[in-house]
N, C-alpha and C. Protein backbone atom coordinates (compact mmCIF):
# COMPACT_ATOMS: atom_id res chain seq x y z
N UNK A 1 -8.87 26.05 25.28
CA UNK A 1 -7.55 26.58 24.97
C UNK A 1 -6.70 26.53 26.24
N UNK A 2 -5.92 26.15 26.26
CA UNK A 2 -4.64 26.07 27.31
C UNK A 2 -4.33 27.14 27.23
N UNK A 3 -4.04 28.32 28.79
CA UNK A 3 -3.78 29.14 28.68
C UNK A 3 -2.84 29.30 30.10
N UNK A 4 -1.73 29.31 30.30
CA UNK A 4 -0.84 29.67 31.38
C UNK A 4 -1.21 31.11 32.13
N UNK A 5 -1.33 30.82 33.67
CA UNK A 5 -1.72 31.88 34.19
C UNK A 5 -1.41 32.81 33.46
N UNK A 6 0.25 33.28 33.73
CA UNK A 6 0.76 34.61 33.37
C UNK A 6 -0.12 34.91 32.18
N UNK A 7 -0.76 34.70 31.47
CA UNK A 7 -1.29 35.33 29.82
C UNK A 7 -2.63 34.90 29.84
N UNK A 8 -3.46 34.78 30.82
CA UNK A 8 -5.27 34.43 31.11
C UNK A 8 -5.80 36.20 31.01
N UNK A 9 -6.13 36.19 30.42
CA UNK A 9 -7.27 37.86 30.07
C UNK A 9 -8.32 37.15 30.70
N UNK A 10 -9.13 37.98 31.86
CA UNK A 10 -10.55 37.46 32.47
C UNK A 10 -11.08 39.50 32.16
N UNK A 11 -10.27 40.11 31.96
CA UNK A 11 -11.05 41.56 31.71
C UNK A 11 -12.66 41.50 30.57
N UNK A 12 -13.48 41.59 31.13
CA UNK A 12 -14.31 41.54 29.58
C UNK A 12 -14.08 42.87 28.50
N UNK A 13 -13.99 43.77 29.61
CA UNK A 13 -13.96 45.09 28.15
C UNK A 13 -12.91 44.47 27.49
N UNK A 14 -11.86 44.63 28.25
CA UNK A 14 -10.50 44.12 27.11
C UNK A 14 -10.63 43.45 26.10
N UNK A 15 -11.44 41.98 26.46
CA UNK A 15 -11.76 41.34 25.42
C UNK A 15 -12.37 41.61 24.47
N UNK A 16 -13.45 42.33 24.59
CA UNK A 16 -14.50 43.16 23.60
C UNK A 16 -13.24 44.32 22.69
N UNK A 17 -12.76 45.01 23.52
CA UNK A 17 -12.32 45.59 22.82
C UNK A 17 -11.33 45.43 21.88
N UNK A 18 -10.76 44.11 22.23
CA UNK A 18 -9.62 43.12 21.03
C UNK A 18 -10.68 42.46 19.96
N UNK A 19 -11.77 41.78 20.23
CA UNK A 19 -12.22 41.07 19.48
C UNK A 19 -13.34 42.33 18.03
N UNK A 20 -13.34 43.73 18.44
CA UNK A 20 -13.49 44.80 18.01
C UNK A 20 -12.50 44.90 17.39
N UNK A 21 -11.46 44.86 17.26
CA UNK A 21 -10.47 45.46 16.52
C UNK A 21 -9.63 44.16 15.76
N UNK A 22 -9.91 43.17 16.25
CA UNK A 22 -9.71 41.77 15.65
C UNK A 22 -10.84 41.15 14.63
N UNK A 23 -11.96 41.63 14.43
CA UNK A 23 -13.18 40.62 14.22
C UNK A 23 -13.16 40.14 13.05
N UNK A 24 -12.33 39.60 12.58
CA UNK A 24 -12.17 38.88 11.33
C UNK A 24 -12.29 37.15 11.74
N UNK A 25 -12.83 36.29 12.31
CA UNK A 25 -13.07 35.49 13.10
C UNK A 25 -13.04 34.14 12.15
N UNK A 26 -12.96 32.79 13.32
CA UNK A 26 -12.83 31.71 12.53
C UNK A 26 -13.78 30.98 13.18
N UNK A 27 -15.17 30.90 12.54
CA UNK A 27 -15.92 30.05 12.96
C UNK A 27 -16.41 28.45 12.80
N UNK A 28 -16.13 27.53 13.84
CA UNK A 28 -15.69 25.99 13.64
C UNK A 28 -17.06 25.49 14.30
N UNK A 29 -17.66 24.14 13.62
CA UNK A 29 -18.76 23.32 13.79
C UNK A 29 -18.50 22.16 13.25
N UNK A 30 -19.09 21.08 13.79
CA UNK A 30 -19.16 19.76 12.91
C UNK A 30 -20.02 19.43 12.28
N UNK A 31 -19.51 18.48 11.17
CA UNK A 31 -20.98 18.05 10.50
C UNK A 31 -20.49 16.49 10.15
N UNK A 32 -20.37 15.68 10.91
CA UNK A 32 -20.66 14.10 10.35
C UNK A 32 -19.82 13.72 11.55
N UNK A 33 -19.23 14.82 12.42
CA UNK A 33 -17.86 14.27 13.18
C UNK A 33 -16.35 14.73 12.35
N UNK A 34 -16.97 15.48 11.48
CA UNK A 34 -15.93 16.20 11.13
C UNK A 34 -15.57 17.65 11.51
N UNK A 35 -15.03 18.22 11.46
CA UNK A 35 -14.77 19.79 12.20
C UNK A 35 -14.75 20.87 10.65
N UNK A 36 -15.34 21.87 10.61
CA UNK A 36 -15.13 22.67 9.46
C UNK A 36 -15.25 23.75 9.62
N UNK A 37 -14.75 24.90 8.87
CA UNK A 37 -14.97 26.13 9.59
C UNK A 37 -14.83 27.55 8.31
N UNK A 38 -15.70 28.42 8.94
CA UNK A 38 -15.72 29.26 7.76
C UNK A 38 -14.91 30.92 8.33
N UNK A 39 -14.32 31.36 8.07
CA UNK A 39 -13.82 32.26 7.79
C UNK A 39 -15.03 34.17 7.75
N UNK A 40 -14.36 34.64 9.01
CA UNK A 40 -15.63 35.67 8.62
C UNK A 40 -15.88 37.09 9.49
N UNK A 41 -16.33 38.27 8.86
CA UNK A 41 -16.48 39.07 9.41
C UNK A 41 -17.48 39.34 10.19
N UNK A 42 -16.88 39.02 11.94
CA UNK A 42 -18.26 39.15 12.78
C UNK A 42 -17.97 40.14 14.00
N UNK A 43 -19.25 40.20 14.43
CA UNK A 43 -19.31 41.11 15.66
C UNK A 43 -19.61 40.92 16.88
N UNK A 44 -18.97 41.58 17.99
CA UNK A 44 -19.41 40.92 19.50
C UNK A 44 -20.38 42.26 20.61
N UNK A 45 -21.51 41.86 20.24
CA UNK A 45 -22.84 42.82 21.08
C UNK A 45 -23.03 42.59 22.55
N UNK A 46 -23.36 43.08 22.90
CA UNK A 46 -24.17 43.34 24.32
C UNK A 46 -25.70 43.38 24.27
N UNK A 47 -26.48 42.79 24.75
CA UNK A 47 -28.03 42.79 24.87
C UNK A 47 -28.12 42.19 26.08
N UNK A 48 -28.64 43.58 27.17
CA UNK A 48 -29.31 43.01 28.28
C UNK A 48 -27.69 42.86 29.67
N UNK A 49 -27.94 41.57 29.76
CA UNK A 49 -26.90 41.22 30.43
C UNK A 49 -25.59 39.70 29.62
N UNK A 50 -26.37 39.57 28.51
CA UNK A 50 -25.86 38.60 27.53
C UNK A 50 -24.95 39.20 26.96
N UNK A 51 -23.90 38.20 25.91
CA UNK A 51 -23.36 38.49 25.23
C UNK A 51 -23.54 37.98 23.87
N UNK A 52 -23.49 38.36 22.56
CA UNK A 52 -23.73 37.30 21.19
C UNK A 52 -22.63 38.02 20.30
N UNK A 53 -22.38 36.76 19.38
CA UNK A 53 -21.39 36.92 18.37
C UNK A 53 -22.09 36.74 17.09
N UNK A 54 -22.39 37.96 16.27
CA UNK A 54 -23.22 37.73 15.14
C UNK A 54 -22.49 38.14 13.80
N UNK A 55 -22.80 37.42 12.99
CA UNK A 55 -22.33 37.46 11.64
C UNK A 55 -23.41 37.16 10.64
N UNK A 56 -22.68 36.52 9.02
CA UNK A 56 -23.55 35.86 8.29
C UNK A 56 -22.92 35.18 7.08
N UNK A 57 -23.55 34.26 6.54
CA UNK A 57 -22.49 32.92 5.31
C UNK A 57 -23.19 33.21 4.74
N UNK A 58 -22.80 32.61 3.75
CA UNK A 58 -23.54 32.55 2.16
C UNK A 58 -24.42 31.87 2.30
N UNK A 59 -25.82 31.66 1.46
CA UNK A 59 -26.52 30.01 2.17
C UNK A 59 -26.31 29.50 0.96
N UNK A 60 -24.78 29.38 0.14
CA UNK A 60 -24.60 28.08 -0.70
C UNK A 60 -23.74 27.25 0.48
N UNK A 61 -23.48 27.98 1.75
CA UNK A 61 -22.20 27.65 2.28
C UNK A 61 -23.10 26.06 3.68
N UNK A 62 -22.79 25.15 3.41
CA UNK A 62 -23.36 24.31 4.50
C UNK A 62 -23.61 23.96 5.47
N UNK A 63 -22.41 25.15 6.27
CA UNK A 63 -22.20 25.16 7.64
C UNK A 63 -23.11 25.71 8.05
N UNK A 64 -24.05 26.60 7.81
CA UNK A 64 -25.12 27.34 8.67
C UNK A 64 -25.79 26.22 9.24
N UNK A 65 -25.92 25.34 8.59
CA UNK A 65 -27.07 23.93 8.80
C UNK A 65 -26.69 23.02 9.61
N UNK A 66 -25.57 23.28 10.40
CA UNK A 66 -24.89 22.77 11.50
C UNK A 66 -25.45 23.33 12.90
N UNK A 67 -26.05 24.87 12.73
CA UNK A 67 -26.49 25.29 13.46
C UNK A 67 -27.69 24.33 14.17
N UNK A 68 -28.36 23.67 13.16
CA UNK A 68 -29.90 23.00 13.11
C UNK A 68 -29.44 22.12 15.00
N UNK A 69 -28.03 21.56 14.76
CA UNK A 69 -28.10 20.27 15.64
C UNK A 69 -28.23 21.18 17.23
N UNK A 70 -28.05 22.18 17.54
CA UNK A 70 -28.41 22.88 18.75
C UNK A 70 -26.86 22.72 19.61
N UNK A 71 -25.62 22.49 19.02
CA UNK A 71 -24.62 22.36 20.04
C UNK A 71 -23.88 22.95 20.07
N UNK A 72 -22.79 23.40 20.74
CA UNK A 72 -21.48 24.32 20.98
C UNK A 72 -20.88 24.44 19.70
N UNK A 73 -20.56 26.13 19.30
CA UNK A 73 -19.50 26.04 18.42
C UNK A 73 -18.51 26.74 18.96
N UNK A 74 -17.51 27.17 17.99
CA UNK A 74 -15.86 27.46 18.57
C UNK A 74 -16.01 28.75 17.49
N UNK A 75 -15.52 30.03 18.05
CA UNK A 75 -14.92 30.84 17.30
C UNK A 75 -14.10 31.41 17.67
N UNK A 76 -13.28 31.93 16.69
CA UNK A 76 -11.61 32.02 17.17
C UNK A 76 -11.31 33.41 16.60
N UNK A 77 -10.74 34.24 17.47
CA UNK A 77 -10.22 35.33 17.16
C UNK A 77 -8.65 35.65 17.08
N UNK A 78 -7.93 35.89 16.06
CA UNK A 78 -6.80 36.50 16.79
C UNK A 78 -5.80 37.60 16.22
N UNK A 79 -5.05 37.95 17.32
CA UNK A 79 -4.55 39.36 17.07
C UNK A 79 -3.08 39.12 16.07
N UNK A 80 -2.43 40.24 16.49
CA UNK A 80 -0.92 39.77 16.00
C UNK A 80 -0.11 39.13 16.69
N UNK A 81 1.06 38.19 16.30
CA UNK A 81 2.00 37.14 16.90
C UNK A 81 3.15 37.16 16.37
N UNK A 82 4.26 36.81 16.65
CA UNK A 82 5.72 36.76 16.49
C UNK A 82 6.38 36.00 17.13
N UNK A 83 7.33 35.18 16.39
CA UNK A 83 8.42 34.94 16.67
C UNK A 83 9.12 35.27 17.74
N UNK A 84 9.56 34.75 18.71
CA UNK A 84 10.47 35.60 20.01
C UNK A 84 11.72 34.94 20.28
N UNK A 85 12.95 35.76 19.94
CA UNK A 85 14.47 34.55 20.12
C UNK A 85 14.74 34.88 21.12
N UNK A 86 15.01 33.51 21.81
CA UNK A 86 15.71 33.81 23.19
C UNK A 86 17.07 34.22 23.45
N UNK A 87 18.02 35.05 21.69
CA UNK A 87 18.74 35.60 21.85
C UNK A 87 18.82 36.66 22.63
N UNK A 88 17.22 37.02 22.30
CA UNK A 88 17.10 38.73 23.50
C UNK A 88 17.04 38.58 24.70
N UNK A 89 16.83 37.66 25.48
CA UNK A 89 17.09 37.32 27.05
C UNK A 89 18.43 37.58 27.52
N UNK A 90 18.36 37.97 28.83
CA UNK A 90 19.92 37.69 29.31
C UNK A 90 20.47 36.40 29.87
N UNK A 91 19.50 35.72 29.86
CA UNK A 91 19.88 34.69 30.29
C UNK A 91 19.26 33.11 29.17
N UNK A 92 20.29 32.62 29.15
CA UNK A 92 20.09 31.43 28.22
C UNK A 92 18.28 31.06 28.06
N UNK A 93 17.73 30.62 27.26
CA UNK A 93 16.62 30.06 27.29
C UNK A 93 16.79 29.73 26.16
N UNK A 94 14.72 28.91 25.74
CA UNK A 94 14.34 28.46 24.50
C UNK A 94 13.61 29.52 23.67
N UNK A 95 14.07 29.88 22.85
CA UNK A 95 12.65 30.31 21.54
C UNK A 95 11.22 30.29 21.72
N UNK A 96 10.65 31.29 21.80
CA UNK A 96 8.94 31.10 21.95
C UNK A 96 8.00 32.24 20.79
N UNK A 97 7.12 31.69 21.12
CA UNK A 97 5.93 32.84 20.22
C UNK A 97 5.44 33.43 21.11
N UNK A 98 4.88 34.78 20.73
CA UNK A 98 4.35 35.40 21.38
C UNK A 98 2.98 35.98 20.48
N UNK A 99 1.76 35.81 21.42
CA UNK A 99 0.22 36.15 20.29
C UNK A 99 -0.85 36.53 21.21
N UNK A 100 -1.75 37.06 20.67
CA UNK A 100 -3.40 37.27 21.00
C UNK A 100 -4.85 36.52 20.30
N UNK A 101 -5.12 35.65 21.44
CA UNK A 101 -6.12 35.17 20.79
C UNK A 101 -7.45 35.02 21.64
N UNK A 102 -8.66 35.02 21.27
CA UNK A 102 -9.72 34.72 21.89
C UNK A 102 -10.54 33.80 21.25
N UNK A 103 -10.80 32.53 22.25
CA UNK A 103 -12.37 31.73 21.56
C UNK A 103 -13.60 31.70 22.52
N UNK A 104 -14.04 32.21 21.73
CA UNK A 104 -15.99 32.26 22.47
C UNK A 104 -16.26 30.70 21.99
N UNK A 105 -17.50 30.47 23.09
CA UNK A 105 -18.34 29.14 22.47
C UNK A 105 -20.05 29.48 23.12
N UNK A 106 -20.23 28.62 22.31
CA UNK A 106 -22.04 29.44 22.51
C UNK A 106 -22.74 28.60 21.77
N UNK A 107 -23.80 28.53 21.28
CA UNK A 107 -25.06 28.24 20.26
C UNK A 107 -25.66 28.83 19.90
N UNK A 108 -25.60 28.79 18.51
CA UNK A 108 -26.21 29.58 17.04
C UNK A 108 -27.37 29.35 17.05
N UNK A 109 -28.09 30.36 16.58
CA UNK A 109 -29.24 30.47 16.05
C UNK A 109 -29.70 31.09 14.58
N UNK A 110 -30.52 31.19 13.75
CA UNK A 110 -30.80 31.66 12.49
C UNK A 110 -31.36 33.32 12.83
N UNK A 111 -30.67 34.28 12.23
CA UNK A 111 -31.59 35.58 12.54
C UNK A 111 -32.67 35.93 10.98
N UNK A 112 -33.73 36.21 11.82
CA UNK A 112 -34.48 36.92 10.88
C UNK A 112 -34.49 37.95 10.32
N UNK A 113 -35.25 38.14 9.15
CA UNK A 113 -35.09 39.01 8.12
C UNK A 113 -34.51 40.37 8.23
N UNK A 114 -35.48 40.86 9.28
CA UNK A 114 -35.43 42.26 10.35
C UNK A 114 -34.16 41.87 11.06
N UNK A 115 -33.91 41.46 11.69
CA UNK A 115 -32.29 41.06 12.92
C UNK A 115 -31.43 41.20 11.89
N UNK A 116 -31.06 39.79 10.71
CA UNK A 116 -30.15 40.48 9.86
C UNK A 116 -29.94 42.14 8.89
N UNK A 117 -31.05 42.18 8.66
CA UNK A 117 -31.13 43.57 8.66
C UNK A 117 -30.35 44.72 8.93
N UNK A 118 -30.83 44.43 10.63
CA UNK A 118 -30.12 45.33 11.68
C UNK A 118 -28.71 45.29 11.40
N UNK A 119 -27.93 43.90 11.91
CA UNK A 119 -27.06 43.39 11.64
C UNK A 119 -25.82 43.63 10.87
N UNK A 120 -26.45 43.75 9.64
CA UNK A 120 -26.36 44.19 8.31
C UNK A 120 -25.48 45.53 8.36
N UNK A 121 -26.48 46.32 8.82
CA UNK A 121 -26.37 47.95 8.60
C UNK A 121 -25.04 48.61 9.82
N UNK A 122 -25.39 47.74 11.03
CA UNK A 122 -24.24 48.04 11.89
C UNK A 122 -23.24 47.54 10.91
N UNK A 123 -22.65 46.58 10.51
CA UNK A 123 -21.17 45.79 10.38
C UNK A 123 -21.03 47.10 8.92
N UNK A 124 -21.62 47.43 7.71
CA UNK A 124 -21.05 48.58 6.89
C UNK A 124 -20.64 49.72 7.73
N UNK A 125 -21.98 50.31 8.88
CA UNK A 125 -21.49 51.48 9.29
C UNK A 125 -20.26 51.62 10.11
N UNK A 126 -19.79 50.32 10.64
CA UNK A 126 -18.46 50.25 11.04
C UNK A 126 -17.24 50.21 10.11
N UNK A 127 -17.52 49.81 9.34
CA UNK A 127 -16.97 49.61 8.42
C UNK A 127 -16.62 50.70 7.09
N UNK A 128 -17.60 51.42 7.42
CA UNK A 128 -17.40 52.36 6.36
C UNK A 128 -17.79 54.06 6.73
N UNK A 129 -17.81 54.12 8.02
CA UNK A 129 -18.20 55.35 8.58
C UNK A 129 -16.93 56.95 8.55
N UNK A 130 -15.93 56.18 8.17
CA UNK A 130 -14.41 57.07 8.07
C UNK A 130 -14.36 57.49 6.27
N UNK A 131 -14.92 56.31 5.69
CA UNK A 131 -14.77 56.76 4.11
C UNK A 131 -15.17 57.32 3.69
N UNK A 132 -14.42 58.44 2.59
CA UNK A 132 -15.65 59.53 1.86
C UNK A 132 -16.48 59.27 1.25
N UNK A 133 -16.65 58.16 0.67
CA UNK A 133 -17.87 57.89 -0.70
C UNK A 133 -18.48 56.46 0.60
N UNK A 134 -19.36 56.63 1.41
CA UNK A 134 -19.64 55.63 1.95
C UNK A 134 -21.15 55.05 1.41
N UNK A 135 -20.55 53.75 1.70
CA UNK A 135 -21.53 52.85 1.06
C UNK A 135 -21.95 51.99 2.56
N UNK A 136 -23.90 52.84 2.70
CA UNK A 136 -24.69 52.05 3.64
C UNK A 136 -25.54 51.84 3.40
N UNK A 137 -26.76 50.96 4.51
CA UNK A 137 -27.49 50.14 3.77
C UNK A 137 -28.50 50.91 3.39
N UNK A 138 -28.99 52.03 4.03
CA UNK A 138 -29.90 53.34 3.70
C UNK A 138 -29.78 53.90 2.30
N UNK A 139 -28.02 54.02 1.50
CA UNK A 139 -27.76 54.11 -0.12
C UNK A 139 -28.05 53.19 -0.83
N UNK A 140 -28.52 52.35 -0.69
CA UNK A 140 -28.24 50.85 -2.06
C UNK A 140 -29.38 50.79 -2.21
N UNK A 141 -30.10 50.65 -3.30
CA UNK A 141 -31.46 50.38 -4.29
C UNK A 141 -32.05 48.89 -3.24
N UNK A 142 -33.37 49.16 -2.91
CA UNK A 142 -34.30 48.29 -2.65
C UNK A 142 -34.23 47.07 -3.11
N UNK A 143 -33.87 47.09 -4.40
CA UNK A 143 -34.29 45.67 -5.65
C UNK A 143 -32.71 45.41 -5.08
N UNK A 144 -31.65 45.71 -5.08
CA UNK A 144 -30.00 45.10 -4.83
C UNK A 144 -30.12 44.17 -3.20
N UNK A 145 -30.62 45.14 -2.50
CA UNK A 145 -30.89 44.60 -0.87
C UNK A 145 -31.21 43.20 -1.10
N UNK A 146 -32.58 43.04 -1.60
CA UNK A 146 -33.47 42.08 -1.59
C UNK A 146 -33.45 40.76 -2.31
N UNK A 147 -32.05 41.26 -3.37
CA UNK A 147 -31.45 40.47 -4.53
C UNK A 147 -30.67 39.62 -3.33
N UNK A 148 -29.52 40.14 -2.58
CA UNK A 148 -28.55 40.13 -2.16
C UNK A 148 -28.86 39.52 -0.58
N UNK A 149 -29.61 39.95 0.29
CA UNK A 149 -30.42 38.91 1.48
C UNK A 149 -30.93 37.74 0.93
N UNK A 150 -31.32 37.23 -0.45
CA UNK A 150 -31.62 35.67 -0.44
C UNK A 150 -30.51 35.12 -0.28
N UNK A 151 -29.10 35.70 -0.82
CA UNK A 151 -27.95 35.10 -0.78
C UNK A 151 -27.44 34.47 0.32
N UNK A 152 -27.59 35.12 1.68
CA UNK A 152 -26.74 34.80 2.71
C UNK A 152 -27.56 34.41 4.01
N UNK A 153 -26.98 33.94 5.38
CA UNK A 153 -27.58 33.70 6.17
C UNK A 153 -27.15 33.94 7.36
N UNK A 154 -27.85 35.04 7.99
CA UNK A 154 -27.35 35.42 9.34
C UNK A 154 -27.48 34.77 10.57
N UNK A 155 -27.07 35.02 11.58
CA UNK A 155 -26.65 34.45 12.76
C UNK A 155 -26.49 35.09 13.88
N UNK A 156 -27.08 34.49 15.29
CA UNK A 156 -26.23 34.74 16.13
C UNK A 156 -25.93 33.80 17.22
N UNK A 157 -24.82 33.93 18.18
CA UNK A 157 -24.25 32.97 19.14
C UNK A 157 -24.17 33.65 20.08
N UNK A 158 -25.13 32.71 20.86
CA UNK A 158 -25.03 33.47 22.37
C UNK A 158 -23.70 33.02 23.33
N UNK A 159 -23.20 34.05 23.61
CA UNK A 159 -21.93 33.44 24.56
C UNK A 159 -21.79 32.75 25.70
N UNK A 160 -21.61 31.48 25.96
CA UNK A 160 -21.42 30.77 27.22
C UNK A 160 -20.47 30.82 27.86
N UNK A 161 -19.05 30.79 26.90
CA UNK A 161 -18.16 31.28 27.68
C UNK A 161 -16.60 31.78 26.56
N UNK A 162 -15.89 32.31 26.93
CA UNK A 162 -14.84 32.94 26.37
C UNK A 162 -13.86 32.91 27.13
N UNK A 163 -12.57 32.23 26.55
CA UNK A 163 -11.21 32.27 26.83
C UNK A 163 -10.29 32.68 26.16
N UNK A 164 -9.34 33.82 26.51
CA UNK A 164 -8.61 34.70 26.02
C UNK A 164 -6.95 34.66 26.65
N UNK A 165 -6.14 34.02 25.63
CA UNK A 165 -4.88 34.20 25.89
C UNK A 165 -4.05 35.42 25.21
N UNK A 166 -3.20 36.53 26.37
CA UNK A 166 -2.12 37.09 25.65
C UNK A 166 -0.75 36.75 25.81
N UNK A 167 -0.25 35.94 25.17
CA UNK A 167 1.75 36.01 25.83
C UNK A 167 1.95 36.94 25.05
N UNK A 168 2.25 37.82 25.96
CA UNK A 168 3.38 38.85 25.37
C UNK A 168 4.34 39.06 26.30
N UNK A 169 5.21 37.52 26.87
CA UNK A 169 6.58 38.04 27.61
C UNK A 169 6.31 38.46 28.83
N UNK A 170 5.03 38.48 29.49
CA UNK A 170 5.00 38.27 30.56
C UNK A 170 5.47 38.23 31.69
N UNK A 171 6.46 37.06 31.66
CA UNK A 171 6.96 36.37 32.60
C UNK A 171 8.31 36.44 32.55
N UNK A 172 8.88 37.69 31.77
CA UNK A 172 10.21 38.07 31.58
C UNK A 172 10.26 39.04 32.04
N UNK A 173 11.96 39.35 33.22
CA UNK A 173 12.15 40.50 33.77
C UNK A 173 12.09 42.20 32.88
N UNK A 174 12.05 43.19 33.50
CA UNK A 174 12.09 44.37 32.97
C UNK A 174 13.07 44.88 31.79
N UNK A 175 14.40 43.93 31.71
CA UNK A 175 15.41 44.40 31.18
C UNK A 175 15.38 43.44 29.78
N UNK A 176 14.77 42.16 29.57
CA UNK A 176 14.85 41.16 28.75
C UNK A 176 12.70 41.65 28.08
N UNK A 177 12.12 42.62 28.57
CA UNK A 177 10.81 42.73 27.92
C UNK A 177 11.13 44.15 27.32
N UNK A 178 11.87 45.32 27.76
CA UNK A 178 11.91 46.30 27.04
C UNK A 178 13.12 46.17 26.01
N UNK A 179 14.09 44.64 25.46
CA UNK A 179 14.43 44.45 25.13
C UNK A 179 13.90 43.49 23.97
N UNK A 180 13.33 42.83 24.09
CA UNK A 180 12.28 42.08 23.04
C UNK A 180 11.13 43.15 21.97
N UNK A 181 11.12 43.98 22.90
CA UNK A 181 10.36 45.22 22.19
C UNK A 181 10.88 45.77 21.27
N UNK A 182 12.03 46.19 21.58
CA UNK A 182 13.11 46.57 20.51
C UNK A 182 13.22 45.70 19.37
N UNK A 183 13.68 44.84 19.52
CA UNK A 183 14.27 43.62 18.71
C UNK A 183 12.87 43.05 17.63
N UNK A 184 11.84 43.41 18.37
CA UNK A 184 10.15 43.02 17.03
C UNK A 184 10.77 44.01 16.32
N UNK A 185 10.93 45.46 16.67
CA UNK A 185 10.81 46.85 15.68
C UNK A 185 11.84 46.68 15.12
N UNK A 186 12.72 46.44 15.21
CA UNK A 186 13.87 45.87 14.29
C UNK A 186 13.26 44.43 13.25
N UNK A 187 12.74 44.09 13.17
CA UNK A 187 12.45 42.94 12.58
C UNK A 187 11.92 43.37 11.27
N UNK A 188 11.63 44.32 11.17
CA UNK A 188 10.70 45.30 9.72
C UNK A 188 9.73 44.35 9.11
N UNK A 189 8.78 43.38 10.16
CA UNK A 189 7.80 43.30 9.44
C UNK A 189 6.46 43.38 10.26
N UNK A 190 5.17 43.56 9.91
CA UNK A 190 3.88 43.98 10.30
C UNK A 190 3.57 43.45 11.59
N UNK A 191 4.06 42.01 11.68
CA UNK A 191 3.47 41.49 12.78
C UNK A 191 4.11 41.89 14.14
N UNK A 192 5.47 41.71 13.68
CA UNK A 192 6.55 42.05 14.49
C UNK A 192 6.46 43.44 15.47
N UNK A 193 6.07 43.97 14.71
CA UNK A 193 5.47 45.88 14.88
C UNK A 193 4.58 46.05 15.63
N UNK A 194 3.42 45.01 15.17
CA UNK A 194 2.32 45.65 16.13
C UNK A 194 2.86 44.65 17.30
N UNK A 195 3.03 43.38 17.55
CA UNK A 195 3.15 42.61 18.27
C UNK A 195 3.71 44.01 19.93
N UNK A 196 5.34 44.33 19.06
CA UNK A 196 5.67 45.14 19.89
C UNK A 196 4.71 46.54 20.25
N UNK A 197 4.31 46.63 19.60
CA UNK A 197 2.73 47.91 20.19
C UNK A 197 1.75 47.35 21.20
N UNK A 198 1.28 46.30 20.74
CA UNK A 198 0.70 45.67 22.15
C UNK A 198 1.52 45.61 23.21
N UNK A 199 2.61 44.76 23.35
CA UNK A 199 3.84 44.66 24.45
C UNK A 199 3.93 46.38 25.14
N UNK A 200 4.31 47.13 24.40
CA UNK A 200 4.43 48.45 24.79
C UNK A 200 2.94 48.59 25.54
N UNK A 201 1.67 48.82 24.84
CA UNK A 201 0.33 49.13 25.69
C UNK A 201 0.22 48.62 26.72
N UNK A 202 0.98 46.95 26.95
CA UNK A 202 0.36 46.02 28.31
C UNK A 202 1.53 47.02 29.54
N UNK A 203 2.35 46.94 28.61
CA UNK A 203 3.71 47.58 30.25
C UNK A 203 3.26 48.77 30.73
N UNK A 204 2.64 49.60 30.03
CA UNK A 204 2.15 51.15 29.97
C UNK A 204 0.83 51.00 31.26
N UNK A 205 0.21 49.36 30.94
CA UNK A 205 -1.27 49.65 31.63
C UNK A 205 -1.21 49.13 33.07
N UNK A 206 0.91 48.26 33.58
CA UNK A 206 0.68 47.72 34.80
C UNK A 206 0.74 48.86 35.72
């Protein structure tokens, strides 16, 4: 990923802690020399001094079997992005976007029964630890589990390396960034909003 100084994230918590609150992920592999990629809810662990990105597909889905060839894949994280007019500058410019994104690359492996398991039970209890009627893997009938693990196929990717871009305006004076901030929240829509919530957190943290 091309990433211009001004907007290079080398923080790891940071990253962890975006790709935590991002992990809806886009995971890309080839299979013939073609590029394909599945769509998916994954997670980024700590073991040891490593890092891994674990999830799991369906096994009607083909891509797991990409794993087999032993080489780099791409997964892609990203946050919210917007539109940015260079009406809000004070000074003439071009139009830009402004976004959060992270891609890990690593090599997959197949997890076993027990690992997905584990796996398993973390991604609901995150997932469902705030709801009143929660559904974990300790509630669900034995025979549903066991129905429902032939279905899919877990994973994990050990991290080799991760590159993380944020533009958020950066490289714009004080008077043209607490001005762009404004101008997302005026925009009345989702992305626009948070976009400017991040912008607000980064100025808050120089």
């Amino acid at each position: 990923m091309y990433i211009p100084k001004f907007y290079k994230v080398t923080d790891i918590d940071e990253i962890v802690e975006f790709v935590q609150h991002h992990s809806f992920g886009t995971l890309v592999t080839t299979r013939k020399g073609r590029p394909i990629a599945t769509h998916l809810p994954l997670q980024l662990v700590k073991e040891e001094d490593d890092y891994y990105v674990t999830g799991h597909m369906a096994y009607g889905n083909p891509q797991w079997r990409t794993f087999e060839q032993d080489e780099e894949i791409l997964i892609m994280f990203q946050g919210p992005h917007s539109y940015i007019s260079s009406s809000w500058y004070e000074q003439e410019n071009v139009p830009t976007w402004n976004y959060q994104a992270v891609h890990i690359y690593g090599v997959a492996q197949i997890l076993d029964g027990e690992e997905l398991k584990q796996d398993l039970t973390k991604l609901m209890e995150k997932y469902e630890h705030h709801r009143p009627d929660t559904v974990l893997w300790d509630k669900l009938s034995p025979s549903l589990l066991e129905t429902e693990m032939k279905g899919i196929v877990g994973f994990k990717v050990k991290v080799s390396d991760i590159q993380a871009a944020f533009k958020m305006s950066q490289n714009r004076n004080d008077t043209d960034y607490r001005n762009i901030i404004e101008q997302l929240r005026n925009e009345g829509n989702t992305d626009s909003s948070r976009m400017a919530d991040e912008m607000e957190k980064k100025r808050k943290e120089r």
